[in-house]
Protein backbone atom coordinates (compact mmCIF):
# COMPACT_ATOMS: atom_id res chain seq x y z
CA UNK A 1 39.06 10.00 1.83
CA UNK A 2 36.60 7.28 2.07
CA UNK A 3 38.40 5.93 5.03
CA UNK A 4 38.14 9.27 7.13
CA UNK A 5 34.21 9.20 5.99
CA UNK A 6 34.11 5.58 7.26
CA UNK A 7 35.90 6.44 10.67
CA UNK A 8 33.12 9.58 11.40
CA UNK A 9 30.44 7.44 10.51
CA UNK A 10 31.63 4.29 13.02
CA UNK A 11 31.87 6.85 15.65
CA UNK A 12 28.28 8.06 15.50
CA UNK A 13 26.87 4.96 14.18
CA UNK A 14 28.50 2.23 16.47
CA UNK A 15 27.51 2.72 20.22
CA UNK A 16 23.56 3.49 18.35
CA UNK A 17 24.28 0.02 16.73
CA UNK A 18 25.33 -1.91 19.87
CA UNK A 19 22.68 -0.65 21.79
CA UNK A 20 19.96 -1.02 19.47
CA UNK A 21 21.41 -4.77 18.94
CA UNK A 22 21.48 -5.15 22.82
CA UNK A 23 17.98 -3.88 22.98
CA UNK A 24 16.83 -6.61 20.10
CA UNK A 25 18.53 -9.09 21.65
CA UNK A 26 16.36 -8.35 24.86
CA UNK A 27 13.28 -8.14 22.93
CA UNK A 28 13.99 -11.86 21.17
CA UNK A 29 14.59 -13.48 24.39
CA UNK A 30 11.16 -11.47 25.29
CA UNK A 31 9.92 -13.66 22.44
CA UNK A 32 11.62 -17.11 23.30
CA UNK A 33 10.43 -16.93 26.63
CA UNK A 34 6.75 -16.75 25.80
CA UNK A 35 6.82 -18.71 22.38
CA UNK A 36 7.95 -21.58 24.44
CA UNK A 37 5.91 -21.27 27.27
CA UNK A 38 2.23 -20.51 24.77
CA UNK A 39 2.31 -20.69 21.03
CA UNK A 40 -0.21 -18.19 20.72
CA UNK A 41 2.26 -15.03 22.75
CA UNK A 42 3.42 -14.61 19.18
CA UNK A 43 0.51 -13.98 17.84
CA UNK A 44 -0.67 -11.76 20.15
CA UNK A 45 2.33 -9.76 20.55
CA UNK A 46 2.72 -9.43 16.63
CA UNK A 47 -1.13 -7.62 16.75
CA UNK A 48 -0.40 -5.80 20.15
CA UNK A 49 3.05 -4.39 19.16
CA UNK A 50 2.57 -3.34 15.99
CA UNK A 51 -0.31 -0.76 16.45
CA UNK A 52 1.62 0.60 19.96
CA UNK A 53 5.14 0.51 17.99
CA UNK A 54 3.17 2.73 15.28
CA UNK A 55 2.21 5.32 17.38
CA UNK A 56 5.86 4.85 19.78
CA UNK A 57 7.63 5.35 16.76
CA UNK A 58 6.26 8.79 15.20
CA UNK A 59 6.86 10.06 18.16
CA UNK A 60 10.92 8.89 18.02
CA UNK A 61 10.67 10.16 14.29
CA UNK A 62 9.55 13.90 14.42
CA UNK A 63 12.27 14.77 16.10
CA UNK A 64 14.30 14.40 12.83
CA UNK A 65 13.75 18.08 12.01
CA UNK A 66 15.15 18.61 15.32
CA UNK A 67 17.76 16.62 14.53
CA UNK A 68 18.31 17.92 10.77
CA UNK A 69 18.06 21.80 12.30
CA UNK A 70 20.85 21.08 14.79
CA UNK A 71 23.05 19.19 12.74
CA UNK A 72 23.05 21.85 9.99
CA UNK A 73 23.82 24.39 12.19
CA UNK A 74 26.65 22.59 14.15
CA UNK A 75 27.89 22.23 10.31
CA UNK A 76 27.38 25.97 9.87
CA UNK A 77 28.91 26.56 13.48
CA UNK A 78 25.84 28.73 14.16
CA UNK A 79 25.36 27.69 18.42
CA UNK A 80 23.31 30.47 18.97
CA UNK A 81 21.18 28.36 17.05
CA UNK A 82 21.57 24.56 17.68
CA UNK A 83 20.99 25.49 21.46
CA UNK A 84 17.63 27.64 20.20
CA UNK A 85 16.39 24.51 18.57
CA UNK A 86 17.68 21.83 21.33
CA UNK A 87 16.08 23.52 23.81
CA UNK A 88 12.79 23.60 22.93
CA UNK A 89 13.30 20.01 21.92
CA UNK A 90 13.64 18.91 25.03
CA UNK A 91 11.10 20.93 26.93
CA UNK A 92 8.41 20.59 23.94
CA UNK A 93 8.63 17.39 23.04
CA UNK A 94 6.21 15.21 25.46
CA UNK A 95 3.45 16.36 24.96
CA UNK A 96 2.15 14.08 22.62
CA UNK A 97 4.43 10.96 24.30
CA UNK A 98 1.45 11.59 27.40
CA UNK A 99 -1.74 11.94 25.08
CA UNK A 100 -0.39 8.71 23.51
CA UNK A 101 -0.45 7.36 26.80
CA UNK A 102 -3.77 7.84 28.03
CA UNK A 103 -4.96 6.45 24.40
CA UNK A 104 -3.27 3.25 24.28
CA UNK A 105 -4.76 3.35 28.57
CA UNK A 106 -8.01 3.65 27.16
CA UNK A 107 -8.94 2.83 23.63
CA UNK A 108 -6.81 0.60 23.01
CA UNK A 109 -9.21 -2.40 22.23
CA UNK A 110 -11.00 -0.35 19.98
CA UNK A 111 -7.61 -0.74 17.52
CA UNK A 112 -7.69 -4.28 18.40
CA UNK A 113 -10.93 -4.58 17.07
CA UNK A 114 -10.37 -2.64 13.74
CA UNK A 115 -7.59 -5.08 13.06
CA UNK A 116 -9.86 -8.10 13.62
CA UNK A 117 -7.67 -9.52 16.38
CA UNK A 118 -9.33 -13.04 17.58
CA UNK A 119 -11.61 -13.25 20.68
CA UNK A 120 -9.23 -15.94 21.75
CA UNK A 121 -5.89 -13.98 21.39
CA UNK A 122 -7.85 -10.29 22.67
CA UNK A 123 -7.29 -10.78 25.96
CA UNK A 124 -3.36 -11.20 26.20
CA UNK A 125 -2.69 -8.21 23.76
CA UNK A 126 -5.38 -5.86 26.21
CA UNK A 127 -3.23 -7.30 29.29
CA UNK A 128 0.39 -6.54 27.60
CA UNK A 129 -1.11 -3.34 26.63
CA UNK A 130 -1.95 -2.26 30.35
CA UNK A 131 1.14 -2.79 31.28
CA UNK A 132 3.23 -1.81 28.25
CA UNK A 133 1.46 2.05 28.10
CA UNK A 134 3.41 4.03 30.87
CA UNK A 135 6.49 3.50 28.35
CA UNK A 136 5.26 6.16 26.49
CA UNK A 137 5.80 8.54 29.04
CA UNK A 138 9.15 8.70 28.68
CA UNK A 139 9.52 8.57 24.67
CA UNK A 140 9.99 12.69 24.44
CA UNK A 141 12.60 12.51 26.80
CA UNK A 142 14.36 9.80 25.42
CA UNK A 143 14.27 10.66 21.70
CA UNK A 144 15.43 14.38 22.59
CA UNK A 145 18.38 13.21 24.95
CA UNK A 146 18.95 10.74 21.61
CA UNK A 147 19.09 13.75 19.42
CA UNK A 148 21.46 15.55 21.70
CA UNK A 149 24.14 12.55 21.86
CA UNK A 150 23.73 11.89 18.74
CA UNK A 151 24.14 15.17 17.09
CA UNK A 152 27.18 15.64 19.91
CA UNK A 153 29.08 12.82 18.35
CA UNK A 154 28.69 11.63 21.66
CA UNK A 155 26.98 7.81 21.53
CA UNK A 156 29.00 5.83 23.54
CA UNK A 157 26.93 5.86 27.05
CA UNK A 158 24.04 4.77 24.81
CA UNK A 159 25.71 1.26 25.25
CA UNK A 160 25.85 1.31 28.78
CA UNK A 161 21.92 2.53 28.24
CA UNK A 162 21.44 -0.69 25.92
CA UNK A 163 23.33 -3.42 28.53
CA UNK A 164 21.52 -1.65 31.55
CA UNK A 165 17.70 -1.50 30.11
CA UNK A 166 18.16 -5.25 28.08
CA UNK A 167 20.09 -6.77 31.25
CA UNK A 168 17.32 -5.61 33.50
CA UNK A 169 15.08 -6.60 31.29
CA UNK A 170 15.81 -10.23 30.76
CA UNK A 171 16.01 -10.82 34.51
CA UNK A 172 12.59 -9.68 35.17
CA UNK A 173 11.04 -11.25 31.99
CA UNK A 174 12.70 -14.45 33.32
CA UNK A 175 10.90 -13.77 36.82
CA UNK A 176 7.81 -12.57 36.04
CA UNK A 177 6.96 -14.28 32.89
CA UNK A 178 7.48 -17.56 34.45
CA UNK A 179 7.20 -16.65 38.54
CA UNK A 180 10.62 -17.38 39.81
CA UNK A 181 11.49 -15.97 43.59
CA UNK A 182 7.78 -16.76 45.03
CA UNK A 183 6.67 -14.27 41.99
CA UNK A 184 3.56 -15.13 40.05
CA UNK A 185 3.69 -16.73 36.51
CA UNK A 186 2.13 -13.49 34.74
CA UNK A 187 2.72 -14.87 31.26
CA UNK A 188 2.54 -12.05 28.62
CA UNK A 189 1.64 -9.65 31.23
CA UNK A 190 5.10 -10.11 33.05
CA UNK A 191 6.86 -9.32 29.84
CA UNK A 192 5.21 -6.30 29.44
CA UNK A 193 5.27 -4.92 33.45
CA UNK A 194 9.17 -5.95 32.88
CA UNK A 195 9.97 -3.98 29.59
CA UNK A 196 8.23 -1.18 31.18
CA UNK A 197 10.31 -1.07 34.51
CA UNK A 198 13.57 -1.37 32.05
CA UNK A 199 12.69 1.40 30.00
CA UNK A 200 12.22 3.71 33.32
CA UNK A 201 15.70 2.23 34.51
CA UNK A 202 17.45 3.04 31.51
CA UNK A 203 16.03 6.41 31.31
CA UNK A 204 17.35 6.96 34.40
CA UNK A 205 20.86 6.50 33.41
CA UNK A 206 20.21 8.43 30.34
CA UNK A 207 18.96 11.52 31.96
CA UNK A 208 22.21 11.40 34.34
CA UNK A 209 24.86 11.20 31.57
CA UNK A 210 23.31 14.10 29.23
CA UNK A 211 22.82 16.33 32.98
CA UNK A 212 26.82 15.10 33.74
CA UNK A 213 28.14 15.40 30.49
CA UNK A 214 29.08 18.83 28.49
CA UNK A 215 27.61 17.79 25.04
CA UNK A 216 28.32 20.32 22.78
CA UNK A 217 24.51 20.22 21.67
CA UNK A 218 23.37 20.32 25.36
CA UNK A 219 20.94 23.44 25.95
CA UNK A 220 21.77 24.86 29.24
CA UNK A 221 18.86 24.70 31.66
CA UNK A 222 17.86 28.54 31.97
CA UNK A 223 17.36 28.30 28.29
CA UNK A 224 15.18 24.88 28.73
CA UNK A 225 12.89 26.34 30.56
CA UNK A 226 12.08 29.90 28.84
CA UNK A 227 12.53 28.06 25.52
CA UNK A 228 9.48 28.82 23.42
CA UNK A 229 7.29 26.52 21.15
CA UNK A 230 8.03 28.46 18.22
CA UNK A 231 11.57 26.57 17.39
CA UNK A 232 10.27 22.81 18.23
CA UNK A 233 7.44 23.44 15.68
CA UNK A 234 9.48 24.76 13.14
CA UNK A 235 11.43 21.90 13.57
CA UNK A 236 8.32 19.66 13.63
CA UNK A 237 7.42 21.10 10.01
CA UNK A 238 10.54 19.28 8.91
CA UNK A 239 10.00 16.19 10.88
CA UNK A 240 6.66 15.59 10.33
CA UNK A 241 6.90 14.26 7.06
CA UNK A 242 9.36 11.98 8.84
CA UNK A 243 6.98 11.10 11.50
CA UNK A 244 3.93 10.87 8.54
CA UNK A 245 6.63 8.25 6.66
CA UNK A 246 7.19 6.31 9.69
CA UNK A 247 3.86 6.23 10.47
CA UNK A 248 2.36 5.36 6.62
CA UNK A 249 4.93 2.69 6.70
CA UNK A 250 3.44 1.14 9.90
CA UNK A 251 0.23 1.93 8.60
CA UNK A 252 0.56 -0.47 6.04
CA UNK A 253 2.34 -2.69 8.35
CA UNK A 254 -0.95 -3.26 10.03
CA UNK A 255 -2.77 -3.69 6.82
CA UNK A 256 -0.76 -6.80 6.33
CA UNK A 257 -0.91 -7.75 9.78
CA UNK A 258 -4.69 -7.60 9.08
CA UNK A 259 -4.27 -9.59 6.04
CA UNK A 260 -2.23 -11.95 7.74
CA UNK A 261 -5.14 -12.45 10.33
CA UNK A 262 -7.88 -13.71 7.47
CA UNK A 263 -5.19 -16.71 6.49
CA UNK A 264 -5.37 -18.14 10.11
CA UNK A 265 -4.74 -17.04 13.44
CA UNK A 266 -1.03 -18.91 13.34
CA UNK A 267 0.24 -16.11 10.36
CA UNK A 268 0.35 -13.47 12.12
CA UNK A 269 2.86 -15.36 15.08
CA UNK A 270 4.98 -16.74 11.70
CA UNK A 271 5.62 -13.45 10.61
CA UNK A 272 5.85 -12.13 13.72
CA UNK A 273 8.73 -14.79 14.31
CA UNK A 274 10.74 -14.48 11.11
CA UNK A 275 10.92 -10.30 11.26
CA UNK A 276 12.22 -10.19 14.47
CA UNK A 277 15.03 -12.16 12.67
CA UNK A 278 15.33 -9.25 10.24
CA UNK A 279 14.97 -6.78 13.14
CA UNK A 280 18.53 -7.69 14.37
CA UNK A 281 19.50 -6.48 11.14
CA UNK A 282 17.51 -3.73 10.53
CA UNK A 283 18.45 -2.22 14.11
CA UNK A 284 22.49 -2.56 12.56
CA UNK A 285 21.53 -1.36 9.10
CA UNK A 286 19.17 1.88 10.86
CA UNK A 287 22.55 2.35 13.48
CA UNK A 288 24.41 3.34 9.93
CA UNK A 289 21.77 5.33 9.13
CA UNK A 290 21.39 7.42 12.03
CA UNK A 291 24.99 8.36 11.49
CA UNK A 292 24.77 9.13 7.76
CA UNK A 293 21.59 11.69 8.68
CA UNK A 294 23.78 14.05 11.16
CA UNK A 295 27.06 13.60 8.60
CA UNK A 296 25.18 14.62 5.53
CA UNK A 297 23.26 17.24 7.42
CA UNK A 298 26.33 18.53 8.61
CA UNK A 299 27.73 18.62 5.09
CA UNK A 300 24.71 20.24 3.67
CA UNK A 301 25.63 22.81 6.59
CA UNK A 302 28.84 23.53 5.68
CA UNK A 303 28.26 22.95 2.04
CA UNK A 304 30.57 19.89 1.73
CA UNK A 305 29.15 18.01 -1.57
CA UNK A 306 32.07 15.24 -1.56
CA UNK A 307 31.75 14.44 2.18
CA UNK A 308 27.88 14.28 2.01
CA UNK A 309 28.57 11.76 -1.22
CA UNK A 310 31.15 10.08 0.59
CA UNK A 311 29.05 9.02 3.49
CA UNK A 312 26.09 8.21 1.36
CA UNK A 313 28.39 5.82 -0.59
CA UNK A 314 30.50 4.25 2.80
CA UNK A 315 27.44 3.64 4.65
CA UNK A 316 24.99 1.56 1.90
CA UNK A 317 28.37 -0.63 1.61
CA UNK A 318 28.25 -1.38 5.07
CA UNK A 319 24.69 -2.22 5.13
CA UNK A 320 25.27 -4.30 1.83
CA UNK A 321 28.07 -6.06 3.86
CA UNK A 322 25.75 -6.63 6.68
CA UNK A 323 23.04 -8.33 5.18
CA UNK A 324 25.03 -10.54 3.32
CA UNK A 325 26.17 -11.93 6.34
CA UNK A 326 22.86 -12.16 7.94
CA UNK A 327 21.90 -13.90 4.61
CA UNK A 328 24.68 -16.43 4.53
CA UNK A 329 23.82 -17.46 8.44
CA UNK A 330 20.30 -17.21 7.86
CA UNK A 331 20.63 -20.05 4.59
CA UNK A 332 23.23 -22.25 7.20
CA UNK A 333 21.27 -22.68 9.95
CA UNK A 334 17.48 -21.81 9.52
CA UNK A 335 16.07 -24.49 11.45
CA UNK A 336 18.02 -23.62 14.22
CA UNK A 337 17.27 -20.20 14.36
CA UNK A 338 13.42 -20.62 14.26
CA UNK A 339 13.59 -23.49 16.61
CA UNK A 340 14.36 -20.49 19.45
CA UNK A 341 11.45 -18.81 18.77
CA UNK A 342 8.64 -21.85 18.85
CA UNK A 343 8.53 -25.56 19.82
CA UNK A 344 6.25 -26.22 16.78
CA UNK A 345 7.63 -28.48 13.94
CA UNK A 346 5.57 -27.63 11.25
CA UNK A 347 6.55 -23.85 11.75
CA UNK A 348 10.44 -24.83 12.02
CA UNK A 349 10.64 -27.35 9.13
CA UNK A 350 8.06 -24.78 6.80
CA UNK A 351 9.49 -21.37 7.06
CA UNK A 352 13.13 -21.54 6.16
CA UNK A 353 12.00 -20.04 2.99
CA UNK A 354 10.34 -17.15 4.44
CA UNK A 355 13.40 -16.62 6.99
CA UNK A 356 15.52 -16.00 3.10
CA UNK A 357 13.05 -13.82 1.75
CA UNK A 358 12.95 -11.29 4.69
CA UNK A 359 16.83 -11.42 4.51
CA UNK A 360 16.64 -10.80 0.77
CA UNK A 361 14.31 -7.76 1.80
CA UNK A 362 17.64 -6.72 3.81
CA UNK A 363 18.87 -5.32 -0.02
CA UNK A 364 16.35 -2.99 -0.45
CA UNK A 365 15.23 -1.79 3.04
CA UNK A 366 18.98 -0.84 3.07
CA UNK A 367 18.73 1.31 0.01
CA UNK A 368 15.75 2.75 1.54
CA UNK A 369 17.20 3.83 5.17
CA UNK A 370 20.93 5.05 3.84
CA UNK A 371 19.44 6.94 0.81
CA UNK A 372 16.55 8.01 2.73
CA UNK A 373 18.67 9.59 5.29
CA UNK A 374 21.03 11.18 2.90
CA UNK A 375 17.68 13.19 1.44
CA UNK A 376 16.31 14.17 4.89
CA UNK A 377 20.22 15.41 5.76
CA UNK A 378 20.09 17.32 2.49
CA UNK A 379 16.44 19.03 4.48
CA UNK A 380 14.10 17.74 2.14
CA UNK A 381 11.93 15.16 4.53
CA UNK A 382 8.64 15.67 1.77
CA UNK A 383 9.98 13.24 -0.80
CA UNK A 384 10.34 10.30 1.77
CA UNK A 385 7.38 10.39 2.63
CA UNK A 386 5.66 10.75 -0.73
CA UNK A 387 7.45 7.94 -1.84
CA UNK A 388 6.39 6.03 1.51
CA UNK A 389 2.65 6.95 0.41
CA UNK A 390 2.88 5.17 -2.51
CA UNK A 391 4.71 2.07 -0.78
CA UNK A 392 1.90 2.12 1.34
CA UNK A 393 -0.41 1.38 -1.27
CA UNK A 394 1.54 -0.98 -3.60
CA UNK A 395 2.62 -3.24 -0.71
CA UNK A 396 -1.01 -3.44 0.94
CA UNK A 397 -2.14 -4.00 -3.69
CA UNK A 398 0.66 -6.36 -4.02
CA UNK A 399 0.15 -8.05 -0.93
CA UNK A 400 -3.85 -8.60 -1.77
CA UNK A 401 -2.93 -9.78 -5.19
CA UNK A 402 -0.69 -12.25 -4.02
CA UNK A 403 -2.66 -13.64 -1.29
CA UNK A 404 -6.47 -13.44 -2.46
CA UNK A 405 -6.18 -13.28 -6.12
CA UNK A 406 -3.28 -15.53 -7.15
CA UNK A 407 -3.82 -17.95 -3.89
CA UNK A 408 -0.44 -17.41 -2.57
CA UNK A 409 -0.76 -17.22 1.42
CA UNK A 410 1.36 -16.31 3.52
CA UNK A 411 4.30 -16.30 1.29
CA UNK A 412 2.55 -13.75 -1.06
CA UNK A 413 2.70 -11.43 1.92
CA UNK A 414 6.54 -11.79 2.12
CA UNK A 415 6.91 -11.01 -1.97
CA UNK A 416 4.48 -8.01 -1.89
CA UNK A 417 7.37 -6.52 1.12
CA UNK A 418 10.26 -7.22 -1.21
CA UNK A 419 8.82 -5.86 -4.16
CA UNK A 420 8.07 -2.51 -2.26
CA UNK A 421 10.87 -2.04 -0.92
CA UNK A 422 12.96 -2.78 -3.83
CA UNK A 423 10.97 -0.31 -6.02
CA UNK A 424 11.19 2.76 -3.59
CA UNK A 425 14.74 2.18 -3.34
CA UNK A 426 15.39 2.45 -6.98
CA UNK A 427 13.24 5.55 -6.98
CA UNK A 428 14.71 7.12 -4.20
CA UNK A 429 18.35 6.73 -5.74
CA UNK A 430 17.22 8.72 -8.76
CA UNK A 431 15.81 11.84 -6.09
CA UNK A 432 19.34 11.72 -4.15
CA UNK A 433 20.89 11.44 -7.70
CA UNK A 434 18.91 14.40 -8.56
CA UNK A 435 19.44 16.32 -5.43
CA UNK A 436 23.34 16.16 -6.06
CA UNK A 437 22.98 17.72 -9.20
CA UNK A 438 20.99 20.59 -8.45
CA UNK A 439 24.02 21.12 -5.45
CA UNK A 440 26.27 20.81 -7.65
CA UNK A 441 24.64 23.60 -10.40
CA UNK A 442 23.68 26.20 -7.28
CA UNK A 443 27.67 25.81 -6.23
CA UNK A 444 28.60 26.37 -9.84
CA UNK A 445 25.82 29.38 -10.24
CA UNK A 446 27.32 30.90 -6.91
């Protein structure tokens, strides 16, 4: 049984793990190109990206009501209903994708002040940020033709998307960052004008494939455009604890960012470095759990306790298998690894250790994004972010404790991030636990 779990879940899960991987493989080239050419890129892109990601991300999240609704209908073969929901999805959602815009436009040093960015760093995150804002124009569309594919069981063209928007990306990064063809050597800048034309390119392709393609979850057009707002905030009440989780977890994100800041205007660039190791992994582990959110919602749908266990089960094996791996090549080869990202010897030769932390991290942050998804698909998206609210506030406690009180540095930063997510993944298996057993009493009850 296991094995027909495993099959549904590679279907979903793969062509959202190759792309994703595609897309991080883009975004660490991104990073060797400019931590070669200026040490101090990674800095400023580790202060610049995380406040923009924040904000970019919430947006991708609350459409995991969306997401839940549909799923749970398909599930409950109710289309009347999945096409009610995806409709207004995609006509409702960009709204706040184009407020976000014209913030990041126009206040966006303000953030960069709050987080105590350096005067000598400021002005490459304010020029990437120019350039980098117009992406958010096209998050609504994206994350709602995302929803539609994925809750289609239709992910495959989001490979082509991946190869087309990192491919595209690379080339210009490689011509603008450095000025190749008679182009000017824009530095930062050029990595941020080329992301930005990738993004529109693969949107592009995106939008063709979902108007080409009968997805089973595809809202006809007549019903896009008389859908009403009612259904996309209903949905929103669901996903906006998943957008508030996202964005508490970013929030304290930042914090540490901040934290990272008062040790010396080189931490922020380290950590910067070593996560988007971990990224690579995290996009592979967060693949899996994109697929075990529409499974289990569809089992909660058509009441289906042993396939929503099943997948819950199949998919935190995977991810256990996964970082393993990334754990074994991460404790091989450190040096080379970090040696891609920076041309400084102190920073290769010192932060091997910190490279087998974050992969040790890999353990719990898996726990965190399988089980998490498996209590969103059951439709309760409150507890995650509860739980995230207190993670907030024990990594930000841990992480002072570590660096101010007990004199730790940088590497107290990296064992306040373990130690939350180890803890909220223990406490989350108890609510799934839970959560099966109250199924399991209403079935018995009915």
């Amino acid at each position: 049984m296991n094995k027909t779990y495993l099959k549904k879940l590679l279907i979903i899960a793969v062509p959202i793990m190759l792309s994703n991987v595609i897309s991080q493989i883009q975004m660490i080239i991104d990073r060797i190109f400019l931590g070669q050419l200026n040490n101090l890129y990674m800095s400023a892109l580790g202060n610049v990206t995380a406040p923009m990601w924040t904000t970019m991300s919430f947006c991708f999240t609350i459409v995991v009501g969306a997401s839940i609704m549909i799923s749970q209908n398909v599930g409950a073969g109710n289309w009347e209903k999945v096409h009610y929901y995806s409709a207004s999805m995609v006509k409702w959602n960009n709204i706040l994708p184009i407020v976000l815009f014209l913030f990041w436009l126009f206040c966006g040093e303000l953030v960069l002040n709050i987080m105590g960015v350096s005067e000598e760093i400021k002005p490459m995150c304010l020029g990437y940020m120019r350039f980098f804002a117009p992406s958010f124009l096209l998050v609504g569309i994206e994350s709602s033709f995302s929803v539609i594919m994925q809750t289609s069981n239709y992910t495959k063209p989001l490979v082509f998307y991946g190869i087309i928007r990192a491919g595209l990306n690379i080339l210009l990064d490689w011509v603008l960052i450095f000025g190749q063809f008679g182009f000017p050597a824009l530095g930062i800048e050029g990595a941020a004008i080329a992301t930005t034309i990738a993004e529109f390119g693969g949107c592009l392709f995106a939008f063709i494939i979902v108007v080409k393609k009968p997805l089973k979850t595809k809202p006809p057009l007549k019903s896009i455009l008389s859908a009403p707002i009612k259904p996309f905030l209903s949905s929103i009440k669901l996903g906006i604890n998943a957008g508030l989780e996202d964005f508490a977890w970013n929030i304290g994100n930042l914090v540490i960012i901040r934290i990272l800041n008062s040790i010396d205007v080189a931490a922020a660039g380290i950590y910067s470095i070593v996560f988007s190791v971990e990224v690579v992994a995290v996009v592979i582990i967060g693949s899996i759990g994109n697929g075990t959110l529409t499974l289990s919602g569809e089992a909660r749908g058509s009441n289906d306790k042993r396939q929503f266990a099943g997948v819950c089960k199949i998919a935190y094996l995977l991810c256990a298998a996964v970082s393993i791996v990334v754990l074994i090549i991460c404790l091989i080869i450190p040096e080379n690894i970090l040696a891609l990202f920076t041309k400084e010897e102190a920073v290769i030769t010192g932060c091997g250790i910190y490279l087998a932390l974050v992969c040790l991290n890999l353990f719990g942050k898996s726990g965190n994004i399988i089980i998490g998804s498996g209590i969103r698909g059951s439709g309760n998206t409150r507890w995650m972010f509860f739980t995230q609210i207190f993670g907030t506030f024990f990594v930000i406690g841990c992480a002072c404790l570590f660096v101010y009180a007990l004199g730790l540095g940088i590497i107290g930063v990296f064992f306040a991030v373990i130690c939350d997510e180890a803890v909220r993944a223990i406490i989350n298996l108890f609510k799934l636990r839970k959560i099966m057993r109250e199924w399991e009493t209403s079935k018995a009850l009915a």
